[in-house]
Each structure stands twice: as structure tokens, then as C-alpha cells.
Protein backbone atom coordinates (compact mmCIF):
# COMPACT_ATOMS: atom_id res chain seq x y z
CA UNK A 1 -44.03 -9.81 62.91
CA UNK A 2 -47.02 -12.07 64.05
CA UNK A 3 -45.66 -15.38 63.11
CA UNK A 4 -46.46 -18.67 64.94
CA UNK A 5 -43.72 -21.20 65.33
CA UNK A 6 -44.73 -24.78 64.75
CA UNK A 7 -42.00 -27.09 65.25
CA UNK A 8 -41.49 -31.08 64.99
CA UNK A 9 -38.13 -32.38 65.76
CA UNK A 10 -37.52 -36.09 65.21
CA UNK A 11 -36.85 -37.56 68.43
CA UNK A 12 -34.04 -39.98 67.15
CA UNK A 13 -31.33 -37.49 65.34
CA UNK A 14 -27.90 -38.65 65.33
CA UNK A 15 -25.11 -36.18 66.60
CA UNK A 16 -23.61 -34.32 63.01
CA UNK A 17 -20.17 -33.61 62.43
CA UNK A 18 -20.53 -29.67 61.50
CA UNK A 19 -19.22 -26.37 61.89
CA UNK A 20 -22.13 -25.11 64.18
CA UNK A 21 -21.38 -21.20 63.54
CA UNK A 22 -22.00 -21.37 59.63
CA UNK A 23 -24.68 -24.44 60.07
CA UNK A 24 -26.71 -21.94 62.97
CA UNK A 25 -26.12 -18.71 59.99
CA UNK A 26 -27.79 -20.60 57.10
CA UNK A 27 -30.76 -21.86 59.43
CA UNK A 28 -31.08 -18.04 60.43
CA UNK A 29 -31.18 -16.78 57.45
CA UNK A 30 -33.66 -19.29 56.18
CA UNK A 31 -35.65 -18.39 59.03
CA UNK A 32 -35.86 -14.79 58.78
CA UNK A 33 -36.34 -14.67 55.14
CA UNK A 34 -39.55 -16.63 55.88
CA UNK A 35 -40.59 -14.48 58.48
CA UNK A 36 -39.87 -11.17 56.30
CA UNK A 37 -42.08 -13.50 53.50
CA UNK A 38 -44.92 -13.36 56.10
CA UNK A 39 -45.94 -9.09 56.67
CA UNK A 40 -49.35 -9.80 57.47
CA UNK A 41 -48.34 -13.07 60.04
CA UNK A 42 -48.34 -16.40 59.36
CA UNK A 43 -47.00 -19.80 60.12
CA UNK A 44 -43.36 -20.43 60.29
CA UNK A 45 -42.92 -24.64 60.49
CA UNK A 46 -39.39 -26.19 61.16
CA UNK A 47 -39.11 -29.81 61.02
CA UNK A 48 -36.20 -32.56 60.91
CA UNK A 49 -36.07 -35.76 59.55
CA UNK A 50 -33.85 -38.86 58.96
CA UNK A 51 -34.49 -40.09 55.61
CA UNK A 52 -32.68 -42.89 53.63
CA UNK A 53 -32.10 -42.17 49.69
CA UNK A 54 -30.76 -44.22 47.08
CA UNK A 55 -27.34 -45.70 47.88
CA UNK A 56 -27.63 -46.07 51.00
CA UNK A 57 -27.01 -42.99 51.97
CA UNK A 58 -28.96 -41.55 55.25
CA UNK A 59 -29.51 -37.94 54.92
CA UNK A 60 -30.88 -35.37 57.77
CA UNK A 61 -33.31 -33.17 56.58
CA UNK A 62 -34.27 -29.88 57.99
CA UNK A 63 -37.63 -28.29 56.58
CA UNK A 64 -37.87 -25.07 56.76
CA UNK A 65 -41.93 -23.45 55.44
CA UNK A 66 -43.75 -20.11 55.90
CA UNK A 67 -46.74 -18.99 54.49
CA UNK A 68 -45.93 -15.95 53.08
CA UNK A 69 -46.52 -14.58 49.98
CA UNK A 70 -44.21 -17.19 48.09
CA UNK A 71 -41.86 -16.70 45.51
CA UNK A 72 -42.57 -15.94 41.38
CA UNK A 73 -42.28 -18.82 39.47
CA UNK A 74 -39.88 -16.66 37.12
CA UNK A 75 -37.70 -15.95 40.26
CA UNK A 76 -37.82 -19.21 41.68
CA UNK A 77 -34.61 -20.67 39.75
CA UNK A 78 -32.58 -17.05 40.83
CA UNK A 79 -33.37 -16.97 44.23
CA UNK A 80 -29.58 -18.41 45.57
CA UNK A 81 -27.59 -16.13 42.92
CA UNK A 82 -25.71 -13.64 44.31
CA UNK A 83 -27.43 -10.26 44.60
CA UNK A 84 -30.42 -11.42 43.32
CA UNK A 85 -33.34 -10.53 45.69
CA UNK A 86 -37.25 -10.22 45.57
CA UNK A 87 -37.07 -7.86 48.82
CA UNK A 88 -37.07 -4.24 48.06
CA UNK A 89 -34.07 -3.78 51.29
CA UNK A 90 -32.67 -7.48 50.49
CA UNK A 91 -29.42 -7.58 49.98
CA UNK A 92 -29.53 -10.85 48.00
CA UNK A 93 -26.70 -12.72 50.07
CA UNK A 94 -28.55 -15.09 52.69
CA UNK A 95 -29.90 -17.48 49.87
CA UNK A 96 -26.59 -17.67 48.41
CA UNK A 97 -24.19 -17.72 51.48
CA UNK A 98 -26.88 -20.51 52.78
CA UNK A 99 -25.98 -22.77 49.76
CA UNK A 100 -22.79 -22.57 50.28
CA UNK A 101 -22.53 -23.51 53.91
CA UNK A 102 -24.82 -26.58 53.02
CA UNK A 103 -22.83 -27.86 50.30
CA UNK A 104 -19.59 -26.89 52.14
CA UNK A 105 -21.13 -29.54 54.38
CA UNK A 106 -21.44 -32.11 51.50
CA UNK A 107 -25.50 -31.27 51.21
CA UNK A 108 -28.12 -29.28 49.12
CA UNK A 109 -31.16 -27.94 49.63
CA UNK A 110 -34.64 -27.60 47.40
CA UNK A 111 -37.17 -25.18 47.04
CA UNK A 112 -40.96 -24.98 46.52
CA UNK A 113 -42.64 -22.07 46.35
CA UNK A 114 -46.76 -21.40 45.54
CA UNK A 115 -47.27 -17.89 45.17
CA UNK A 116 -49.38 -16.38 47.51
CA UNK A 117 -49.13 -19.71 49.67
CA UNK A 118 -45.86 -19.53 50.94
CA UNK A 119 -42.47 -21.02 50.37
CA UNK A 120 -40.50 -24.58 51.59
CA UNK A 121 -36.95 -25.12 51.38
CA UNK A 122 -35.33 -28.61 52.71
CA UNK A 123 -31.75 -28.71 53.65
CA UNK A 124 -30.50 -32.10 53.00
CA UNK A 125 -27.30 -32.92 55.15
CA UNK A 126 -25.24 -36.45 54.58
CA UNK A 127 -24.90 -38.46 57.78
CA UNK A 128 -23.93 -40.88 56.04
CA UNK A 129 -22.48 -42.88 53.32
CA UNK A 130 -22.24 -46.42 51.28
CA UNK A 131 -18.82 -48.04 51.61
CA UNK A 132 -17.18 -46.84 48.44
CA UNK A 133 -14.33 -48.86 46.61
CA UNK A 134 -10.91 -47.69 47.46
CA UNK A 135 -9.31 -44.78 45.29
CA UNK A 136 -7.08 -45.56 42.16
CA UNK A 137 -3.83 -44.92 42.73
CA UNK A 138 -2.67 -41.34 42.52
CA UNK A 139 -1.58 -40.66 39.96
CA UNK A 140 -3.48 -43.14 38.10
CA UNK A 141 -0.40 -43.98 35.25
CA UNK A 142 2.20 -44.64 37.83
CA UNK A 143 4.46 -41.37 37.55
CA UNK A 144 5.86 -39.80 40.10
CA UNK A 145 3.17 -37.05 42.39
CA UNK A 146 5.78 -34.24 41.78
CA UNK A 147 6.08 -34.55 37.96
CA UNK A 148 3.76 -31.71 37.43
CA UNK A 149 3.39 -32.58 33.86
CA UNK A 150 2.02 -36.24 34.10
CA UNK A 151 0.18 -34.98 37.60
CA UNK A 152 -3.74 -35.45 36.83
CA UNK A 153 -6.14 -32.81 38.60
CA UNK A 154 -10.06 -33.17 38.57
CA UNK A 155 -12.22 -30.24 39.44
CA UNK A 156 -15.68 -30.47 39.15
CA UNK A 157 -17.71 -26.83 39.26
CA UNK A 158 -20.98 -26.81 40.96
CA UNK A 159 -23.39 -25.89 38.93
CA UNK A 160 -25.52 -22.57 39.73
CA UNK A 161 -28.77 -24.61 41.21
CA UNK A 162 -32.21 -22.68 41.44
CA UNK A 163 -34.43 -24.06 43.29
CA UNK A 164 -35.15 -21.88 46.27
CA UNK A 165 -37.86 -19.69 47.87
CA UNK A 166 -37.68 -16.55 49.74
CA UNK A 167 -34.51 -14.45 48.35
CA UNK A 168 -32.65 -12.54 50.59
């Protein structure tokens, strides 16, 4: 590949609490799906940035933009399902494993493609958080933790996001 790496790294980044092995996969797989986006050569930019969002919360971002052939607008919401890939070889994983590992890190990423222009996805990683009010007691009608019947359990499912470029 003939791709140019342009990179811009804000001085000022706070240390992250993270697992480093899974946080180093989805930046590589980011990476190379950009580079595969980009036969012909191209531009490969990776940026970072400390941005504060509504709440209070500060968030690290990590920008990651080729310009390669971009992504169909039609394929655009798929591109982190499992298996689903634009690549004729692509196994369709590296999108979806990569969303994983970002929200396993309390984050989530967006994606803007153009096609024929080229493709950005932002990883958006908490660093950090509003003071919150204390929890209710658990649980919240005063029974006893082990009385599996009155126990309350909330699980929330993520829903399937699509908003990415480049599928795997």
C-alpha cells in the first residue's frame, strides 16, 4: 500500500485506565481496514482529542480517516454486524470486535463515510464523569439480597448501532 500517515496527537492527554491489548486490537483494526479502503494510496489521518460533552463528562477522542473509496450509504448502518463485510476476503469481525472493546471500555464510536471520498470513524473513550447521586439501596423494597424472589435485576441490551465505515 502507498498510504501517507498524517498524525496530530494532542499534546495534553491524560493517562487512561484501559486494557492496552484489546484498546491497541481495535485501533489496528481500524487502521488496516482504512488502509485496505485505500488500493490506489491515499491518506491515512489519526488524531486525538480531549473534548467535554454534555454532563460534564470529558471524553478522549481518537479519529481515525482514510481516503479510500468509502463505504455505501446502504452498508453504512451494517458495517459493525457480525460477518457483515464490504471486502471480498473480509471476514467481517474487526468492525464488530472493535465495538465491543470500545464499549467494554464504557465508549462508542461514529462513522462517516462519503463514497468515493473516504471513511472517518471517532472512538469516543470516557475519562471522565459528573458526580452522580449515590445508588438506592439494593434491593430497592428493603428485602433481604438472597430472597431470589423479591431480588430486582436490570439489564439493559445494547442496541445493534450502525454507524461505521470500512467493514472488515
Amino acid at each position: 500500500f502507498n498510504v501517507q500517515v498524517a498524525k496530530d496527537f494532542a499534546p495534553d492527554l491524560p493517562l487512561l485506565m484501559v486494557d492496552g491489548r484489546r484498546l491497541l486490537q481495535a485501533l489496528l483494526n481500524t487502521i488496516r481496514n482504512g488502509a485496505q479502503a485505500m488500493p490506489e494510496g491515499g491518506v491515512l489521518a489519526v488524531s486525538t482529542r480531549v473534548r467535554r460533552t454534555e454532563g460534564s463528562i470529558v471524553r478522549l477522542e481518537i479519529e481515525i480517516c482514510d481516503s479510500g473509496v468509502g463505504i455505501p450509504a446502504k452498508a453504512l448502518s451494517q458495517v459493525f454486524d457480525p460477518f457483515f463485510s464490504t471486502k471480498i476476503r473480509g471476514s467481517g469481525l474487526g468492525l464488530a470486535v472493535t465495538l465491543r472493546i470500545i464499549r467494554d471500555h464504557g465508549g462508542d464510536i461514529d462513522v462517516f463515510s462519503d463514497e468515493g471520498q473516504g471513511t472517518t470513524f471517532i472512538m469516543h473513550l470516557p475519562l471522565q464523569r459528573a458526580p452522580q447521586e449515590p445508588p438506592a439501596p439494593y434491593p430497592p423494597d428493603g428485602s433481604s439480597a438472597g430472597d431470589s424472589e423479591s431480588s430486582t435485576h436490570n439489564a439493559t441490551a445494547l442496541p445493534n448501532e450502525t454507524a461505521s465505515p470500512d467493514a472488515s
